[in-house]
C-alpha atoms as a PDB file:
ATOM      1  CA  UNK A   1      25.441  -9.881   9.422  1.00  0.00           C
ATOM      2  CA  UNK A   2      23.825  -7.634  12.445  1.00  0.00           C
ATOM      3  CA  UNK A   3      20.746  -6.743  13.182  1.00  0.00           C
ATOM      4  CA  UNK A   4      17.781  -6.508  10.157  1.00  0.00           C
ATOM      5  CA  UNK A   5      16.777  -3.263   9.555  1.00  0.00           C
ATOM      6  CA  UNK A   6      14.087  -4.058   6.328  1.00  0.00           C
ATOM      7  CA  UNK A   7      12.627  -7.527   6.300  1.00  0.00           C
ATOM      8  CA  UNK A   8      10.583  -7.891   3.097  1.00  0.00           C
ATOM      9  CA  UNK A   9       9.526  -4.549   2.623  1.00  0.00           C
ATOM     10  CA  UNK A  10       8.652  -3.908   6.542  1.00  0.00           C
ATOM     11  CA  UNK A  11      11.289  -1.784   8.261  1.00  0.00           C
ATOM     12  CA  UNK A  12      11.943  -2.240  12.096  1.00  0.00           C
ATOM     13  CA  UNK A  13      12.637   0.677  14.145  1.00  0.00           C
ATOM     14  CA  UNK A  14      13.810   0.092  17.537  1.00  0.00           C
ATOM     15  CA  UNK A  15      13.059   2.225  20.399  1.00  0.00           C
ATOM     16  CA  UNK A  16      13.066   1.882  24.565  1.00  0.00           C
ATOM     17  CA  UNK A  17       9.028   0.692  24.544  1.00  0.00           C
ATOM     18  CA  UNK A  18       9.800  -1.949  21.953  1.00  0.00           C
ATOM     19  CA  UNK A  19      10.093  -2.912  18.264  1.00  0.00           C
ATOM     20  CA  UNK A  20       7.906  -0.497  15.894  1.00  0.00           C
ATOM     21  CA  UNK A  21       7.229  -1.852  12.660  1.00  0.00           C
ATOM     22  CA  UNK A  22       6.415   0.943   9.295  1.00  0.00           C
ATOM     23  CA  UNK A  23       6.048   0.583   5.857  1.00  0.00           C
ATOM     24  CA  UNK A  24       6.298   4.215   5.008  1.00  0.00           C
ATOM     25  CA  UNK A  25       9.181   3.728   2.465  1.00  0.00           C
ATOM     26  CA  UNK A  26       7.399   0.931   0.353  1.00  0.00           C
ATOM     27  CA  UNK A  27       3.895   3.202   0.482  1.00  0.00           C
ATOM     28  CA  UNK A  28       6.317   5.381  -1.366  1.00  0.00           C
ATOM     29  CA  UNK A  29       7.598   3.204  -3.688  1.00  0.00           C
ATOM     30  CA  UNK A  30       4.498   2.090  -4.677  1.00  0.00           C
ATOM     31  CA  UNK A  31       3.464   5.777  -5.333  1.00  0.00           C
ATOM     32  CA  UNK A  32       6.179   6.398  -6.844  1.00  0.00           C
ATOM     33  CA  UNK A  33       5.852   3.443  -9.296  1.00  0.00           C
ATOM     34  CA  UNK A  34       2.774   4.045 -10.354  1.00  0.00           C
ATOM     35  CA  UNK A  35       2.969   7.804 -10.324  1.00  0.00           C
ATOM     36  CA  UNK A  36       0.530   8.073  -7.426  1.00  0.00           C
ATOM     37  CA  UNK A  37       2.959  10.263  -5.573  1.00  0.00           C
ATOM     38  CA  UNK A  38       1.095  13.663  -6.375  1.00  0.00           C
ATOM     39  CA  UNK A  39      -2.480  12.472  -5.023  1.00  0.00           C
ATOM     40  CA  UNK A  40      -3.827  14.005  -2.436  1.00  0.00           C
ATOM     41  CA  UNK A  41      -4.391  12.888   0.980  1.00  0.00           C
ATOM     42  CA  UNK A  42      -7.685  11.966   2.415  1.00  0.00           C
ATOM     43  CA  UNK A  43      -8.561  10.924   5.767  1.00  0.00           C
ATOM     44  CA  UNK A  44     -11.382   8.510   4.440  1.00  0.00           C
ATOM     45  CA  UNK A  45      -9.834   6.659   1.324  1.00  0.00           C
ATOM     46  CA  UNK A  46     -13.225   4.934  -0.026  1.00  0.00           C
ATOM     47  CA  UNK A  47     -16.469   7.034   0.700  1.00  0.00           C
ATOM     48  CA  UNK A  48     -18.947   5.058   1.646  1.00  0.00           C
ATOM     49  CA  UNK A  49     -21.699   6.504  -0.422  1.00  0.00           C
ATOM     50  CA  UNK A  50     -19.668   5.450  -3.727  1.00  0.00           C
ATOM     51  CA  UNK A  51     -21.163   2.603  -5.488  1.00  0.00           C
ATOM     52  CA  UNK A  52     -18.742   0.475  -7.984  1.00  0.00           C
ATOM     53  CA  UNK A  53     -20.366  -0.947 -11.682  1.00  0.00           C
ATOM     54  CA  UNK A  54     -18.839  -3.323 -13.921  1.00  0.00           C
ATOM     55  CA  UNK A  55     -17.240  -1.347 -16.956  1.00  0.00           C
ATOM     56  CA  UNK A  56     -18.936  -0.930 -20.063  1.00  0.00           C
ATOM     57  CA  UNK A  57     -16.462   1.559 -21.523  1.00  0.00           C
ATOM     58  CA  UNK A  58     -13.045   1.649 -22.560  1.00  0.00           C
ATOM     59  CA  UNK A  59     -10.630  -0.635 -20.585  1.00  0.00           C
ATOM     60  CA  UNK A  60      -7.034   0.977 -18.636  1.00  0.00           C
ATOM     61  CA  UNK A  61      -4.840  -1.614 -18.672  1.00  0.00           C
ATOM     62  CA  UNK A  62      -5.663  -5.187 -17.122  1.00  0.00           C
ATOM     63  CA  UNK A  63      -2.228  -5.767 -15.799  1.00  0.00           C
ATOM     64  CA  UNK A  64      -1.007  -2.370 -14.156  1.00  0.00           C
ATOM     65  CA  UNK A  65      -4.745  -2.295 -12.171  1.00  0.00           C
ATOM     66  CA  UNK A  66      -3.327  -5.937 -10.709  1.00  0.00           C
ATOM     67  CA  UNK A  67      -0.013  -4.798  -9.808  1.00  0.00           C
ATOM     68  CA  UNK A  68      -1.803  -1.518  -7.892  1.00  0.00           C
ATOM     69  CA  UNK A  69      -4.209  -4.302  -6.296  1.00  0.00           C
ATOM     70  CA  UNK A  70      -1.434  -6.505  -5.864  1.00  0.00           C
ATOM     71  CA  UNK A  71       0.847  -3.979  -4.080  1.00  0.00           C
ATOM     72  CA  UNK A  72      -1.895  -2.833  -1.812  1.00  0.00           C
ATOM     73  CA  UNK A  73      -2.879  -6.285  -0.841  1.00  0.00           C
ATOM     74  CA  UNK A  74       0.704  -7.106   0.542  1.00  0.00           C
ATOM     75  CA  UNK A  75       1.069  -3.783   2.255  1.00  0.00           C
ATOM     76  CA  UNK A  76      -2.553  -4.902   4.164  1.00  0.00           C
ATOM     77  CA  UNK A  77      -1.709  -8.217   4.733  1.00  0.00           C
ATOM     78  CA  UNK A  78       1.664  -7.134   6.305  1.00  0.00           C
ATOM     79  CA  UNK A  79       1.213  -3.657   8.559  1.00  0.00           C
ATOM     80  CA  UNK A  80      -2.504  -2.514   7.261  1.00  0.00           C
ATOM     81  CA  UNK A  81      -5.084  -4.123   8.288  1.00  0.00           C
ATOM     82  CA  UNK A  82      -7.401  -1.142   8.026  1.00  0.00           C
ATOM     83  CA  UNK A  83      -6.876  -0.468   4.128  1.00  0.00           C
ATOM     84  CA  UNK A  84      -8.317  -4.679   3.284  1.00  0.00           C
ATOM     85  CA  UNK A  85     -11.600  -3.283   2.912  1.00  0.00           C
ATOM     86  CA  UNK A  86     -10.778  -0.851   0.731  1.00  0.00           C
ATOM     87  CA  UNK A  87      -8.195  -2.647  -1.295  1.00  0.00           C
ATOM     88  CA  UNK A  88     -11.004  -5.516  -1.780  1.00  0.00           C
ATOM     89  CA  UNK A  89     -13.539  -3.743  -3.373  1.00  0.00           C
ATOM     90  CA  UNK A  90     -11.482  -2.716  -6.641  1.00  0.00           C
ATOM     91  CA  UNK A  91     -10.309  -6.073  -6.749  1.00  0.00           C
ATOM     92  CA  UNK A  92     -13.415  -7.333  -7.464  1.00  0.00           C
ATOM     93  CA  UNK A  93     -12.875  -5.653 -10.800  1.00  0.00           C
ATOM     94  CA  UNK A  94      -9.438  -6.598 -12.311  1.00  0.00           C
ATOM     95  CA  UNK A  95     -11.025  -8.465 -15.267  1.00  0.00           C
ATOM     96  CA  UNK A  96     -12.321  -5.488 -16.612  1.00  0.00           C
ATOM     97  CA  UNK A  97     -10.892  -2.171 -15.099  1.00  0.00           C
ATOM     98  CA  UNK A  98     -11.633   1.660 -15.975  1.00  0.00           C
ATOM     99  CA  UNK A  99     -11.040   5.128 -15.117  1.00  0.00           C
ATOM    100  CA  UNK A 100     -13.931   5.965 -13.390  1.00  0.00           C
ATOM    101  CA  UNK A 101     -13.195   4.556  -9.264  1.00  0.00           C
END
């Protein structure tokens, strides 16, 4: 079969210094999927002065704020260990999720 290039989702890119794994091309898919691929760039994704509420207004739907969580979560679990943190507090929300953060 040769060697693995992409094992679930993380692609392997061998060099002299060692193995180097990325997961550039599923951060794209996800943008891509959930037409995030626009958005621009920040160096600090969650500010720390922003505070999160539950929501009292109109709801976005349940099941495409999982699947953002849920795509996030695996890409922290597997290659970015920085973004838990970030990817946690949202989560904390998926029962009732809105526009606002």
């Amino acid at each position: 079969m040769g060697i693995a290039n992409v094992i679930f989702g993380v692609k392997l890119n061998r060099t002299n210094e060692g193995i180097r794994i990325t997961q550039s091309h599923y951060i794209e898919k996800i943008l891509k999927r959930f037409d995030y691929l626009k958005c621009k760039p920040v160096r600090t994704p969650y500010g720390p002065s922003i505070k999160l509420k539950k929501n009292y207004g109109e709801s976005v739907s349940q099941l495409r704020h999982s699947q953002i969580i849920r795509s996030l979560m695996y890409l922290a679990n597997c290659s970015r260990p920085d973004i838990f943190y970030i990817v946690g507090r949202p989560s904390r929300y998926t029962s009732n999720p809105d526009h606002s953060r």
